[in-house]
PDB file of N, CA and C in Angstrom:
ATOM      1  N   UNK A   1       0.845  -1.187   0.000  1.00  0.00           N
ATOM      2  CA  UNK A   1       0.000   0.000   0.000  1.00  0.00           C
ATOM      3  C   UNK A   1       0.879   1.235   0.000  1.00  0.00           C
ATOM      4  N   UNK A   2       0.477   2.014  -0.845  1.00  0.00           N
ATOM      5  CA  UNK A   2       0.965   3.314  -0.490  1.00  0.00           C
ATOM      6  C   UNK A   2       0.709   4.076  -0.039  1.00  0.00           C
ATOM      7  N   UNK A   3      -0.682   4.319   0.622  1.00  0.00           N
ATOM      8  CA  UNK A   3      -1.029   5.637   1.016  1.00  0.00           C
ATOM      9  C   UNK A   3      -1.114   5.166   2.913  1.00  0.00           C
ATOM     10  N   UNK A   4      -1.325   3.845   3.053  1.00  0.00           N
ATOM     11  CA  UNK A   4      -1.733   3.685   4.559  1.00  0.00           C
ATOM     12  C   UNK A   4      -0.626   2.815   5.368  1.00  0.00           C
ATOM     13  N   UNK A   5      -0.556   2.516   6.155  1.00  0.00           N
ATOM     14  CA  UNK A   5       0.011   1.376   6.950  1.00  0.00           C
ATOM     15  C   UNK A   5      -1.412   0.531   7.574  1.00  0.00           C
ATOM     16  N   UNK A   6      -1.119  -0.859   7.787  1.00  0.00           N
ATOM     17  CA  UNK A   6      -2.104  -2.012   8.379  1.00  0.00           C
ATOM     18  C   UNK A   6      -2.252  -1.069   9.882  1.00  0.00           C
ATOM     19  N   UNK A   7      -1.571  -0.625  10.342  1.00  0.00           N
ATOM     20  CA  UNK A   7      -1.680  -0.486  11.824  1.00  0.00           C
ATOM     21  C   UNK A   7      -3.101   1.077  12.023  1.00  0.00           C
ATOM     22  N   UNK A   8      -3.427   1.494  10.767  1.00  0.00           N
ATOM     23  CA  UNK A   8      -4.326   2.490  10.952  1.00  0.00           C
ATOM     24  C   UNK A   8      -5.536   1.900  11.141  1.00  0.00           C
ATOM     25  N   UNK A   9      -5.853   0.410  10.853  1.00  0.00           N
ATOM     26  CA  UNK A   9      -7.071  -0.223  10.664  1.00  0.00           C
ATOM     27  C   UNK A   9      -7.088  -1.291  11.694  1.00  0.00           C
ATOM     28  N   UNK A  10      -6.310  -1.097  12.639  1.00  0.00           N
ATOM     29  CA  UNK A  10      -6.119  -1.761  13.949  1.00  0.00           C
ATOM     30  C   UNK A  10      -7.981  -1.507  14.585  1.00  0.00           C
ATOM     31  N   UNK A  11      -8.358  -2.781  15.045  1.00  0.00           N
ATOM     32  CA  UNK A  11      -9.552  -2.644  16.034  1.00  0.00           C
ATOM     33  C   UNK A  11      -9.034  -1.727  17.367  1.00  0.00           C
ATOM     34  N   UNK A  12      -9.376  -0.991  17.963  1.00  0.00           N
ATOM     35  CA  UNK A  12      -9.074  -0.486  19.053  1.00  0.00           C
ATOM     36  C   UNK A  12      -8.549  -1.550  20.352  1.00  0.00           C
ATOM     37  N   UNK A  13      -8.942  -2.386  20.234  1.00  0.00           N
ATOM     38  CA  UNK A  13      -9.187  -3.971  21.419  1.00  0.00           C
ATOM     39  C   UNK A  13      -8.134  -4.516  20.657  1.00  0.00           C
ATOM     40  N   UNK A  14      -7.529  -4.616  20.065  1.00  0.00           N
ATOM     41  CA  UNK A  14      -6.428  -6.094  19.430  1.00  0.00           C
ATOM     42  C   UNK A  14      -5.599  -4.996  18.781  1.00  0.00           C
ATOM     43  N   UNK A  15      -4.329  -4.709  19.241  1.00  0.00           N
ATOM     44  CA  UNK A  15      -3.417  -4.105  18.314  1.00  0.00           C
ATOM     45  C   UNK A  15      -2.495  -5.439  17.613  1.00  0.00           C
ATOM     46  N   UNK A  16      -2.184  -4.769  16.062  1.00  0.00           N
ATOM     47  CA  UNK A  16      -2.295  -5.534  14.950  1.00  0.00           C
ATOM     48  C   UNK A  16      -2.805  -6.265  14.202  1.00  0.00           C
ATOM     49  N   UNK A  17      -4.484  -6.098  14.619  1.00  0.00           N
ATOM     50  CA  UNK A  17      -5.553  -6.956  13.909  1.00  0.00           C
ATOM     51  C   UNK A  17      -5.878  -6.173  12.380  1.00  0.00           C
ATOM     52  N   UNK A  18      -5.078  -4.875  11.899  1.00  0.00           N
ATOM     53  CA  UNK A  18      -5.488  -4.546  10.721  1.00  0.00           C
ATOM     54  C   UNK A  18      -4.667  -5.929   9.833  1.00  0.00           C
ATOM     55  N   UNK A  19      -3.926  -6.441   9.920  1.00  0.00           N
ATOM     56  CA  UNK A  19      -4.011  -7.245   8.874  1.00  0.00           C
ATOM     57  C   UNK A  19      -4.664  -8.529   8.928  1.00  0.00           C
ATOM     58  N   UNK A  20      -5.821  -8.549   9.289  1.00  0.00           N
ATOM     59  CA  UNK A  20      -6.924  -9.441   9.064  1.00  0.00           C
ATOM     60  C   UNK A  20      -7.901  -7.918   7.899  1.00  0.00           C
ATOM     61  N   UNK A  21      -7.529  -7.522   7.174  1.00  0.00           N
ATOM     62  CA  UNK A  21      -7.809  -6.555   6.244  1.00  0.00           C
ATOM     63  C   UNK A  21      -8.214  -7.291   5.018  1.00  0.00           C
ATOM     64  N   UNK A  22      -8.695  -7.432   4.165  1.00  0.00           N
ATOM     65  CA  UNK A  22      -8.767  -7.566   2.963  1.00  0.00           C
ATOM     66  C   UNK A  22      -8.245  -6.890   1.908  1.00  0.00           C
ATOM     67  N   UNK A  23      -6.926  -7.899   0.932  1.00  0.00           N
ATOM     68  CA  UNK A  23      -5.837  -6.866  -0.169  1.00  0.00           C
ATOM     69  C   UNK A  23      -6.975  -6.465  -0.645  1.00  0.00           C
ATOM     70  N   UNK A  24      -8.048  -7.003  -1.445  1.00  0.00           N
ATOM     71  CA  UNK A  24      -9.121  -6.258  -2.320  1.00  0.00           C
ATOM     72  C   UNK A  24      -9.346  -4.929  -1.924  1.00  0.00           C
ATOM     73  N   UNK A  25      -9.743  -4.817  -0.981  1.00  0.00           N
ATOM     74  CA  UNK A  25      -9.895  -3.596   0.072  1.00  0.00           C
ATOM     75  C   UNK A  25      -8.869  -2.632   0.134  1.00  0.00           C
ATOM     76  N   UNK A  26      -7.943  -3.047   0.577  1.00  0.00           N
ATOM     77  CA  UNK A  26      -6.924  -2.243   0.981  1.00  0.00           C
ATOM     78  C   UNK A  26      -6.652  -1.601  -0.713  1.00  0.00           C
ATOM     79  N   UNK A  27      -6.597  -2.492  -1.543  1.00  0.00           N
ATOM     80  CA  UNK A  27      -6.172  -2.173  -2.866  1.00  0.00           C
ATOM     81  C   UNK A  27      -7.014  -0.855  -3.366  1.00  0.00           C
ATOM     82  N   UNK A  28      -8.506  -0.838  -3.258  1.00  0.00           N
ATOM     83  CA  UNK A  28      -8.986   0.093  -3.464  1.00  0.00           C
ATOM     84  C   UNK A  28      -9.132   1.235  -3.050  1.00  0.00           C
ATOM     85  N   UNK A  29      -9.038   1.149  -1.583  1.00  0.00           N
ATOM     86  CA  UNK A  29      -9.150   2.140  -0.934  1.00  0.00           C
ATOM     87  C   UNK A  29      -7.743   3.021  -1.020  1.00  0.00           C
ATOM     88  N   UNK A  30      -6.339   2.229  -1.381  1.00  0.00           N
ATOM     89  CA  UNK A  30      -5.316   2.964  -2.050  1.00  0.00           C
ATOM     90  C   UNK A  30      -5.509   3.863  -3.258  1.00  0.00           C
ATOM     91  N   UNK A  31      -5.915   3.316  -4.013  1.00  0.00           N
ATOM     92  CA  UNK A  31      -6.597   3.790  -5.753  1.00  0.00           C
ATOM     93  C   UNK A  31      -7.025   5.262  -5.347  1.00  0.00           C
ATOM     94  N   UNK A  32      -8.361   4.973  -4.287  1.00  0.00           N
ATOM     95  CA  UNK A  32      -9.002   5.910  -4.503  1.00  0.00           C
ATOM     96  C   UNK A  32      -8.735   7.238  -3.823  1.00  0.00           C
ATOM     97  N   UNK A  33      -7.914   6.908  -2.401  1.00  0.00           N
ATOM     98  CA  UNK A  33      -7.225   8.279  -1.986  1.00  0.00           C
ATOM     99  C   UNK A  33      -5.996   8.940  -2.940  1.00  0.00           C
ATOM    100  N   UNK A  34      -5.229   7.839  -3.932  1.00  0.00           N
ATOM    101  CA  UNK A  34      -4.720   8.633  -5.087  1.00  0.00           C
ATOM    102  C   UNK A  34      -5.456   9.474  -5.565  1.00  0.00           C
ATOM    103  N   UNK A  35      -6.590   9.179  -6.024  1.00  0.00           N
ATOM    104  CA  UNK A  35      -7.744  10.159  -6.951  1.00  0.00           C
ATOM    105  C   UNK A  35      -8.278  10.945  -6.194  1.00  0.00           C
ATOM    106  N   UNK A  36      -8.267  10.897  -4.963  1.00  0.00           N
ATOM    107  CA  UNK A  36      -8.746  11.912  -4.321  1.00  0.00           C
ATOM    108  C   UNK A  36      -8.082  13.307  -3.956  1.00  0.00           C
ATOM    109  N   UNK A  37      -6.843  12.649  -4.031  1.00  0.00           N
ATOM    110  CA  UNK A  37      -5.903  13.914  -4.246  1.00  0.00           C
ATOM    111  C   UNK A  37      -5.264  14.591  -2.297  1.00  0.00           C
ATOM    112  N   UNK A  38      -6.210  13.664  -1.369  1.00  0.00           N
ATOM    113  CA  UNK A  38      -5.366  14.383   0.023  1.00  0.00           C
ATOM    114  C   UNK A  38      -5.888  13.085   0.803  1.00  0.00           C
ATOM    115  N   UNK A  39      -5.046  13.285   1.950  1.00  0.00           N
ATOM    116  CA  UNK A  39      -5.064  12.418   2.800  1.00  0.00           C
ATOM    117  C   UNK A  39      -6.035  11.440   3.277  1.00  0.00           C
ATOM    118  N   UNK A  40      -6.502  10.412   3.703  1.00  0.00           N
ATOM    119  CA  UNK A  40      -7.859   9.804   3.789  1.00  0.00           C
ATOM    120  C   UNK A  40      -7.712   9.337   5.378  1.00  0.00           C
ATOM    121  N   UNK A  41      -8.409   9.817   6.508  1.00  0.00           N
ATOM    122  CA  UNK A  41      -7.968   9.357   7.878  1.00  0.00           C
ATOM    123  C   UNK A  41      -8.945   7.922   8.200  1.00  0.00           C
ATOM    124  N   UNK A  42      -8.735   6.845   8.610  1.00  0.00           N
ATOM    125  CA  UNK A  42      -9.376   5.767   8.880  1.00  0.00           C
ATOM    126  C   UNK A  42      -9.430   5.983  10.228  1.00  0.00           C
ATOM    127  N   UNK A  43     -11.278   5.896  10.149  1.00  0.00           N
ATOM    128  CA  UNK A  43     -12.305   6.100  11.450  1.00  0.00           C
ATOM    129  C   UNK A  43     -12.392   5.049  12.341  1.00  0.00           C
ATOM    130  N   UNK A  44     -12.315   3.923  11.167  1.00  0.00           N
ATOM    131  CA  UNK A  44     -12.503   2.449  11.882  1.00  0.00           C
ATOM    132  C   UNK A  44     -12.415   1.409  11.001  1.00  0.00           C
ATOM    133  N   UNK A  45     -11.966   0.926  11.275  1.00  0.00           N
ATOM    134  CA  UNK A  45     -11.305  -0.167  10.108  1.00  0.00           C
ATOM    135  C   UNK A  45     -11.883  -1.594  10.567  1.00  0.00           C
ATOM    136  N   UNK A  46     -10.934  -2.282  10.672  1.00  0.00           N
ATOM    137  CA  UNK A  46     -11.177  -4.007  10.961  1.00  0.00           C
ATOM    138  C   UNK A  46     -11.753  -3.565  12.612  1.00  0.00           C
ATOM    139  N   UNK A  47     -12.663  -4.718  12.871  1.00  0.00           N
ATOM    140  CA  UNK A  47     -13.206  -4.919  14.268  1.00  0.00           C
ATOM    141  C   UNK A  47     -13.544  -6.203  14.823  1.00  0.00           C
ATOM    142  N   UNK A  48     -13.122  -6.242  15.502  1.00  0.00           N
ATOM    143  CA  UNK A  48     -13.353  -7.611  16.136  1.00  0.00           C
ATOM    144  C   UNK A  48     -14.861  -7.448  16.888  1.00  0.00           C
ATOM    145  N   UNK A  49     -15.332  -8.913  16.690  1.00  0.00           N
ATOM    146  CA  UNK A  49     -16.771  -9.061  17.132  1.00  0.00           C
ATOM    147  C   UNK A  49     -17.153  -8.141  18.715  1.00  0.00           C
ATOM    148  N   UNK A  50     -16.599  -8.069  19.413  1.00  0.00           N
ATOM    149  CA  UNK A  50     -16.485  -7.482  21.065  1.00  0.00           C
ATOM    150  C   UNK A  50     -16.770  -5.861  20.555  1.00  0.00           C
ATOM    151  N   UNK A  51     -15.918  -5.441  19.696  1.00  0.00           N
ATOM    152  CA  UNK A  51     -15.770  -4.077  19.446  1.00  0.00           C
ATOM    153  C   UNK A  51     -16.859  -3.586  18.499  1.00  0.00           C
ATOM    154  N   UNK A  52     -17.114  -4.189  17.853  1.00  0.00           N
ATOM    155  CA  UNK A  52     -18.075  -3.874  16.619  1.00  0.00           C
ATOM    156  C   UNK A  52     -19.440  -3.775  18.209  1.00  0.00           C
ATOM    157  N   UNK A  53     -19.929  -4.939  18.382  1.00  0.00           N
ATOM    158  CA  UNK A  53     -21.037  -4.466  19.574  1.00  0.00           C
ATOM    159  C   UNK A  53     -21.449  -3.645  20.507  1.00  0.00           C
ATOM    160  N   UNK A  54     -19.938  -2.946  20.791  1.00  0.00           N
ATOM    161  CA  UNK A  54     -20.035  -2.050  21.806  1.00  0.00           C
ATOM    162  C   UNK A  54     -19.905  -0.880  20.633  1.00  0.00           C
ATOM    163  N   UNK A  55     -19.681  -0.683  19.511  1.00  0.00           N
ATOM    164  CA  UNK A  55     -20.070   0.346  19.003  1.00  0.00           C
ATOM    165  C   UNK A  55     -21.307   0.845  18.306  1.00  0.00           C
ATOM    166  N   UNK A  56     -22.352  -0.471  18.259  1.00  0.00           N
ATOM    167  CA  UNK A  56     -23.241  -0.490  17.865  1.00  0.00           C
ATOM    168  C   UNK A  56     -23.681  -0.678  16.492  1.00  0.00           C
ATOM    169  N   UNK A  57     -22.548  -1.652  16.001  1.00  0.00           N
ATOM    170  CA  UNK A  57     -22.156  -1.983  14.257  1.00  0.00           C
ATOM    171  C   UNK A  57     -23.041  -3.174  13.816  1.00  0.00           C
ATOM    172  N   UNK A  58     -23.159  -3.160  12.788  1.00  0.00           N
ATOM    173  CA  UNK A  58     -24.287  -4.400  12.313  1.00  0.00           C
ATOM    174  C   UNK A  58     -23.838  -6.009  12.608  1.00  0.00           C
ATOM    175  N   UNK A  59     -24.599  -6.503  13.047  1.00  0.00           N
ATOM    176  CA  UNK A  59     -24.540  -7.853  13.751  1.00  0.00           C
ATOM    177  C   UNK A  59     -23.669  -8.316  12.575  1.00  0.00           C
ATOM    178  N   UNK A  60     -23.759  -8.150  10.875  1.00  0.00           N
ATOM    179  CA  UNK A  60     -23.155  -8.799   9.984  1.00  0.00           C
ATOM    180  C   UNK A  60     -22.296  -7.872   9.673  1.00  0.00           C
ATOM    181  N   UNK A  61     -21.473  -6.943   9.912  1.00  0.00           N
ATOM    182  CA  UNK A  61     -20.551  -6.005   9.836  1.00  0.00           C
ATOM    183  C   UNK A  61     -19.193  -6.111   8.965  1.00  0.00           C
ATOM    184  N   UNK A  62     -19.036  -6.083   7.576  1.00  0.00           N
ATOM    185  CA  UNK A  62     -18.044  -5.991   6.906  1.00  0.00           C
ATOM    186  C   UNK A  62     -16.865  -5.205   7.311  1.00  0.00           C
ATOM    187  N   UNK A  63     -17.037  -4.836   8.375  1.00  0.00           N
ATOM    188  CA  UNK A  63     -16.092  -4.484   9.500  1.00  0.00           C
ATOM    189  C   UNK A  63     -15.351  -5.772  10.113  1.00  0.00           C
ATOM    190  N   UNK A  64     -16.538  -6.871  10.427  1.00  0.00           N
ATOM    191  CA  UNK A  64     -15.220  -7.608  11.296  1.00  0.00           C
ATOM    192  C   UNK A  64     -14.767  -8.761  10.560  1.00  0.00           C
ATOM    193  N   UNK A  65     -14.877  -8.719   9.256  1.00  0.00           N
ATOM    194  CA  UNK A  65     -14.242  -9.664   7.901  1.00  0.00           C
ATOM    195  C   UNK A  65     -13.246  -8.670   6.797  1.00  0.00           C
ATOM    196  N   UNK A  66     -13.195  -7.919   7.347  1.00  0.00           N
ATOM    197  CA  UNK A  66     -12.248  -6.801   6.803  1.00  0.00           C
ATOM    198  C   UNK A  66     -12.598  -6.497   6.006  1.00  0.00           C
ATOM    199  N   UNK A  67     -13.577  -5.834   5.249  1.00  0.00           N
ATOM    200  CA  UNK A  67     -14.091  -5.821   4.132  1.00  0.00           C
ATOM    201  C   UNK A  67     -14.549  -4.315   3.727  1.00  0.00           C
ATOM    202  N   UNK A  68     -14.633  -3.538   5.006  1.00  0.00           N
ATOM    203  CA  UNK A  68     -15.035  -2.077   5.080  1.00  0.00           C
ATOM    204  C   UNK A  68     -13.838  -1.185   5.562  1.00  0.00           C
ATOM    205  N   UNK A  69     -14.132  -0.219   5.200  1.00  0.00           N
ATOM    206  CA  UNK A  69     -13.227   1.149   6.795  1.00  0.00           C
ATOM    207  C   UNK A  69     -14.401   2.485   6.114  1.00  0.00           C
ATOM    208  N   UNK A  70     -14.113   2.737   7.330  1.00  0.00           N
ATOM    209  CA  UNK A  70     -14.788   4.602   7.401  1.00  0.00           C
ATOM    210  C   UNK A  70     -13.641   5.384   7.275  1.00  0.00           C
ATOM    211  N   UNK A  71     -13.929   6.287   6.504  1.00  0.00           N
ATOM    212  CA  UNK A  71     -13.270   7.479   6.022  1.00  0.00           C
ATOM    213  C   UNK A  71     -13.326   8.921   6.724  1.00  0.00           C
ATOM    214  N   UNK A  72     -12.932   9.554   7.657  1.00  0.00           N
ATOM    215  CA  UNK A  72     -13.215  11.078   7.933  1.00  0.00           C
ATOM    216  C   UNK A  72     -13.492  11.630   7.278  1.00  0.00           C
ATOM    217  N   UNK A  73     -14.503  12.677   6.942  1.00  0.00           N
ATOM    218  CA  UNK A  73     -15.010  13.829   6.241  1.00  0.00           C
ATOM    219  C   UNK A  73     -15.278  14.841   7.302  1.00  0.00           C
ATOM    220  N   UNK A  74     -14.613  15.581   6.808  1.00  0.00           N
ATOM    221  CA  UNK A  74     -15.199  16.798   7.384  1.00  0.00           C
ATOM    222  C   UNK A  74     -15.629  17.750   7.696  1.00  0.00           C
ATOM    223  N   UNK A  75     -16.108  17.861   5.544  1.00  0.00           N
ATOM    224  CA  UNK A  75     -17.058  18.623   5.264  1.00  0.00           C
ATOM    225  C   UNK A  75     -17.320  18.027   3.808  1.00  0.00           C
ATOM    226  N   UNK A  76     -18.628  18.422   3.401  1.00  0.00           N
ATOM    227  CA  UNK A  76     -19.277  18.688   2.692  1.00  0.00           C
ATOM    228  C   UNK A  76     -18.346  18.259   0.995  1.00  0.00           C
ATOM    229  N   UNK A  77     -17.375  18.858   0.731  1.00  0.00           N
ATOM    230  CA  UNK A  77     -16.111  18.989  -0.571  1.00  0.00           C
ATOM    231  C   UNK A  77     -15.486  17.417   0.018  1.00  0.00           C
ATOM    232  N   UNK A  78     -15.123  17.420   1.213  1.00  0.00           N
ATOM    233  CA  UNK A  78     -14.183  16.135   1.156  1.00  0.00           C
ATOM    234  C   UNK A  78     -15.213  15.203   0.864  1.00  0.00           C
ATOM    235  N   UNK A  79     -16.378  14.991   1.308  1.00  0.00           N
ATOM    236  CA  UNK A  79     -17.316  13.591   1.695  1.00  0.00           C
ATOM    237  C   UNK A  79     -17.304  13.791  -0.160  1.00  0.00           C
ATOM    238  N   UNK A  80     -17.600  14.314  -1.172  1.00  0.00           N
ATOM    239  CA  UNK A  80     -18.018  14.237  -1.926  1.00  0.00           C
ATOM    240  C   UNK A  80     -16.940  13.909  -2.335  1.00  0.00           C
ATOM    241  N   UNK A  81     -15.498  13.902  -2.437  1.00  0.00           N
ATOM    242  CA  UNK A  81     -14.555  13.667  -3.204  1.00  0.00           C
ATOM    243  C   UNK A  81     -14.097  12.548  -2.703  1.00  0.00           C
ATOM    244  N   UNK A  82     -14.799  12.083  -1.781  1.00  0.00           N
ATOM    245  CA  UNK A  82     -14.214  10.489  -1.150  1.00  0.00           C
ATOM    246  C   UNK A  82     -15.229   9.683  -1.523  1.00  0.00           C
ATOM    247  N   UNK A  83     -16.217   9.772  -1.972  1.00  0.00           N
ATOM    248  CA  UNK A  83     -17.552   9.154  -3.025  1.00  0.00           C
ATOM    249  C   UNK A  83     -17.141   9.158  -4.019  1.00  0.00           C
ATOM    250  N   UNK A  84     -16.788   9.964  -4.884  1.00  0.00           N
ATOM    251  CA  UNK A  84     -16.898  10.279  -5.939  1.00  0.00           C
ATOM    252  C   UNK A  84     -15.640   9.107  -6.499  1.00  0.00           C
ATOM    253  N   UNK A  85     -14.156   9.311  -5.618  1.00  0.00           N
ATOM    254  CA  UNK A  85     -12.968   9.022  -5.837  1.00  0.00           C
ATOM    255  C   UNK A  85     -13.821   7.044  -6.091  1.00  0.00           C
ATOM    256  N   UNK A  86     -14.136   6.650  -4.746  1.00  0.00           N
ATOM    257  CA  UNK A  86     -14.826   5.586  -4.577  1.00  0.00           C
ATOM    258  C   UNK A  86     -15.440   4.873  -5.378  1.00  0.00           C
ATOM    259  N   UNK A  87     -16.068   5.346  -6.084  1.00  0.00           N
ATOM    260  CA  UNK A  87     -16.952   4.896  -7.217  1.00  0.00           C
ATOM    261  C   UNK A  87     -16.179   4.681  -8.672  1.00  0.00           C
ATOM    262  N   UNK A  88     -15.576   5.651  -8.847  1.00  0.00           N
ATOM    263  CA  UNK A  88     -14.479   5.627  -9.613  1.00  0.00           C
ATOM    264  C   UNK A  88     -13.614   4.467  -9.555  1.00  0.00           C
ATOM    265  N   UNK A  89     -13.311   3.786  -8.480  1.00  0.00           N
ATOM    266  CA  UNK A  89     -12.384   2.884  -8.221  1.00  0.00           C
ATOM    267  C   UNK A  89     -13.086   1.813  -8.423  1.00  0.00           C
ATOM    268  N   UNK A  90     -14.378   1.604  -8.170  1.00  0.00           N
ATOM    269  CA  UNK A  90     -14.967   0.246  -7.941  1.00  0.00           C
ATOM    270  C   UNK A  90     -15.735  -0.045  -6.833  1.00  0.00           C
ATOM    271  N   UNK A  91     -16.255   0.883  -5.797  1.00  0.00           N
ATOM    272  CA  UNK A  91     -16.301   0.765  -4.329  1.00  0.00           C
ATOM    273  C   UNK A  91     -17.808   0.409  -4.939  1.00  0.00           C
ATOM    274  N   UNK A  92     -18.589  -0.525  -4.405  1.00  0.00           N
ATOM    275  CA  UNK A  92     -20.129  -0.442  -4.895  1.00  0.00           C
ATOM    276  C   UNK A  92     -20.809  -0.664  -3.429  1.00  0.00           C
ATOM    277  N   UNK A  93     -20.218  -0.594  -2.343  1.00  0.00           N
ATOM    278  CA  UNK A  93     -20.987  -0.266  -1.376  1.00  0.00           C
ATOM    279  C   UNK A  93     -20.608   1.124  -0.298  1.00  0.00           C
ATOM    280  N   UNK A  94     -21.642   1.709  -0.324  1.00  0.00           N
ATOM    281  CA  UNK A  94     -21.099   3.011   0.283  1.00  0.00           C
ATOM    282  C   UNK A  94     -22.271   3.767   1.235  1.00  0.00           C
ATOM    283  N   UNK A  95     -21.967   3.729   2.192  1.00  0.00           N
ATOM    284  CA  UNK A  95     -22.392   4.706   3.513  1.00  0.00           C
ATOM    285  C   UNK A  95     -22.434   6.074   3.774  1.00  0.00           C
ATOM    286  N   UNK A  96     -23.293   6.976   3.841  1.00  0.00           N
ATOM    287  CA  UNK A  96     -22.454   8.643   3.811  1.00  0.00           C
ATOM    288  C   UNK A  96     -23.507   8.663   5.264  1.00  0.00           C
ATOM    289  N   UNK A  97     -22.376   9.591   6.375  1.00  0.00           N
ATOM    290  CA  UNK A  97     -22.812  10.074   6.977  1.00  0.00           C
ATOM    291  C   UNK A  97     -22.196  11.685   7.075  1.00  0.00           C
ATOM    292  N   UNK A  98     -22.806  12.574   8.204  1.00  0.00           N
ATOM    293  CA  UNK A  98     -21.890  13.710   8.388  1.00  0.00           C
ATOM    294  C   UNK A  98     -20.756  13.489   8.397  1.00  0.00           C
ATOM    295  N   UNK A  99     -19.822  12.770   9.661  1.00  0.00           N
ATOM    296  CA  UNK A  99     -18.203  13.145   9.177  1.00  0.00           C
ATOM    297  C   UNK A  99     -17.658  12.284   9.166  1.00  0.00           C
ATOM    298  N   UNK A 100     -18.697  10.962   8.541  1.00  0.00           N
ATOM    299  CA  UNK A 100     -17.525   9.890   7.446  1.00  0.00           C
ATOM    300  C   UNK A 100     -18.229   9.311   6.520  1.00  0.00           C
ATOM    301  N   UNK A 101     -17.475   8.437   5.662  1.00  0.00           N
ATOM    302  CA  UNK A 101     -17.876   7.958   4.414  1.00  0.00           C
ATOM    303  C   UNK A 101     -17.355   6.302   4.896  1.00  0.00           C
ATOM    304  N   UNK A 102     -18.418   5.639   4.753  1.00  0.00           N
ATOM    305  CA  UNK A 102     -18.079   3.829   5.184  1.00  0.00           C
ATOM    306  C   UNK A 102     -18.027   3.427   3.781  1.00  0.00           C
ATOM    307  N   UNK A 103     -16.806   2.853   3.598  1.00  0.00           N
ATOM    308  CA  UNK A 103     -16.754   2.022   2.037  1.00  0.00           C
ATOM    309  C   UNK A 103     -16.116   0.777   2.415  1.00  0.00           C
ATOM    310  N   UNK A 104     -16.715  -0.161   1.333  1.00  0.00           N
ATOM    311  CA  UNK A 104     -17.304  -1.591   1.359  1.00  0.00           C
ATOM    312  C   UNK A 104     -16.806  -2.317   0.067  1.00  0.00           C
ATOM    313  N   UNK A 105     -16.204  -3.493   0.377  1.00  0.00           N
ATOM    314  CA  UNK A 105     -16.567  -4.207  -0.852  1.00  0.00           C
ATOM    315  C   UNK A 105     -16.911  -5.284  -0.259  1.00  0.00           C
ATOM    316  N   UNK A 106     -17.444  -5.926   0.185  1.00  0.00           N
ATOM    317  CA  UNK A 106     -17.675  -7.072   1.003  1.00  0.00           C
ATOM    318  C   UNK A 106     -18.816  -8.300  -0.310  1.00  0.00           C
ATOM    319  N   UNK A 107     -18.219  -8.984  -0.511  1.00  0.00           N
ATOM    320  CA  UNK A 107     -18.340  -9.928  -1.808  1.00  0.00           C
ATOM    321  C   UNK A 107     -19.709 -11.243  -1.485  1.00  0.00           C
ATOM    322  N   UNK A 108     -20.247 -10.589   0.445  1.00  0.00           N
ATOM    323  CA  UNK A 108     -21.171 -11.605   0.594  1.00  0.00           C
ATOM    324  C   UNK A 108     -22.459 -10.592   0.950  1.00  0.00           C
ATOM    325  N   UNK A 109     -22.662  -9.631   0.682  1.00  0.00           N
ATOM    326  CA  UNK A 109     -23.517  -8.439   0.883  1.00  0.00           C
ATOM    327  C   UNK A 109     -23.915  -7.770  -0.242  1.00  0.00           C
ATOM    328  N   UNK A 110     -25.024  -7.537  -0.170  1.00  0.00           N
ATOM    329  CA  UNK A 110     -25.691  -7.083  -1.486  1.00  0.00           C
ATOM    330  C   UNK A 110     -24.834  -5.882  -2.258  1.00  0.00           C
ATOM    331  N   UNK A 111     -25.268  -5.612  -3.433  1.00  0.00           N
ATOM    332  CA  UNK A 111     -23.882  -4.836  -4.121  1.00  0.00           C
ATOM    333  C   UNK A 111     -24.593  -3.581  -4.563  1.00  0.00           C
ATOM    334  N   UNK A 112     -24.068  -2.849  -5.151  1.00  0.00           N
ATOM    335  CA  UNK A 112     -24.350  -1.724  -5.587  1.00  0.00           C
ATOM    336  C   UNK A 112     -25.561  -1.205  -4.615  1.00  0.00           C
ATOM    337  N   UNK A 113     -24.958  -0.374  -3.532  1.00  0.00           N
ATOM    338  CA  UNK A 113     -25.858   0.262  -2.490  1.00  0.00           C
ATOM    339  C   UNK A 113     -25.082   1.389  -2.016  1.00  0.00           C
ATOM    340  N   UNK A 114     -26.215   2.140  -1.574  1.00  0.00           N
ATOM    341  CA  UNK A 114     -25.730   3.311  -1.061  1.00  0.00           C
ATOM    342  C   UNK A 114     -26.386   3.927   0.006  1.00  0.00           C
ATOM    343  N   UNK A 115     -26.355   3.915   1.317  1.00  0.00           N
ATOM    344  CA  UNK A 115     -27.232   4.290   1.854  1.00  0.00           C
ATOM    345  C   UNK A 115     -26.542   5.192   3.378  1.00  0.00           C
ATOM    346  N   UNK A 116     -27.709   5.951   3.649  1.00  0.00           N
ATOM    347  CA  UNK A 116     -27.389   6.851   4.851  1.00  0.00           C
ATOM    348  C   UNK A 116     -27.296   6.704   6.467  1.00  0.00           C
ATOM    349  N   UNK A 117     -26.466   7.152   7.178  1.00  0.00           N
ATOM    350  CA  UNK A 117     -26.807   7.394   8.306  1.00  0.00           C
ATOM    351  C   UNK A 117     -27.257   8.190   9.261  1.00  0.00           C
TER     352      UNK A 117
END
């Protein structure tokens, strides 16, 4: 990877669990902070089952199969250029909230979606 290290997608509870990551994943989400043109901060990456619950993450969470991370936004220009970059790359599952963007490729979850929080 070029833009990240495994250790940004660390579960909070298990340090060094980002590389239970997915290359697919990681691959894209490289791509697309190229195209995005600035930095991309990871909100939350890989999670282990304990952590995902206490944050209140979906019982089936492409979070704890490595398959997701959230993106910081923190306004309005970035969220759109971290979609935009996303889609561009291939991302076909995507989350927008206020100040992040959840992107997905998770290969056992319905595809091409987009939905809010």
């Amino acid at each position: 990877m070029k833009h990240f290290q495994l250790s940004e997608f660390d579960s909070p509870d298990v340090p060094g669990s980002g590389k239970f990551m997915q290359p697919s994943f990681l691959a894209l989400l490289d791509r697309a902070r190229e195209l995005a043109g600035f930095p991309f901060v990871v909100v939350s990456g890989f999670r282990t089952k304990d952590h995902n619950e206490k944050v209140g993450g979906e019982e089936n969470s492409s979070h704890t199969r490595g398959y997701a991370g959230d993106i910081r936004a923190r306004n309005s220009q970035e969220r759109f250029a971290i979609v935009n970059a996303a889609l561009k790359v291939g991302f076909n599952r995507i989350g927008i909230a206020k100040s992040f963007v959840h992107l997905d490729n998770d290969p056992t979850l319905p595809q091409s979606v987009m939905w809010l929080y």
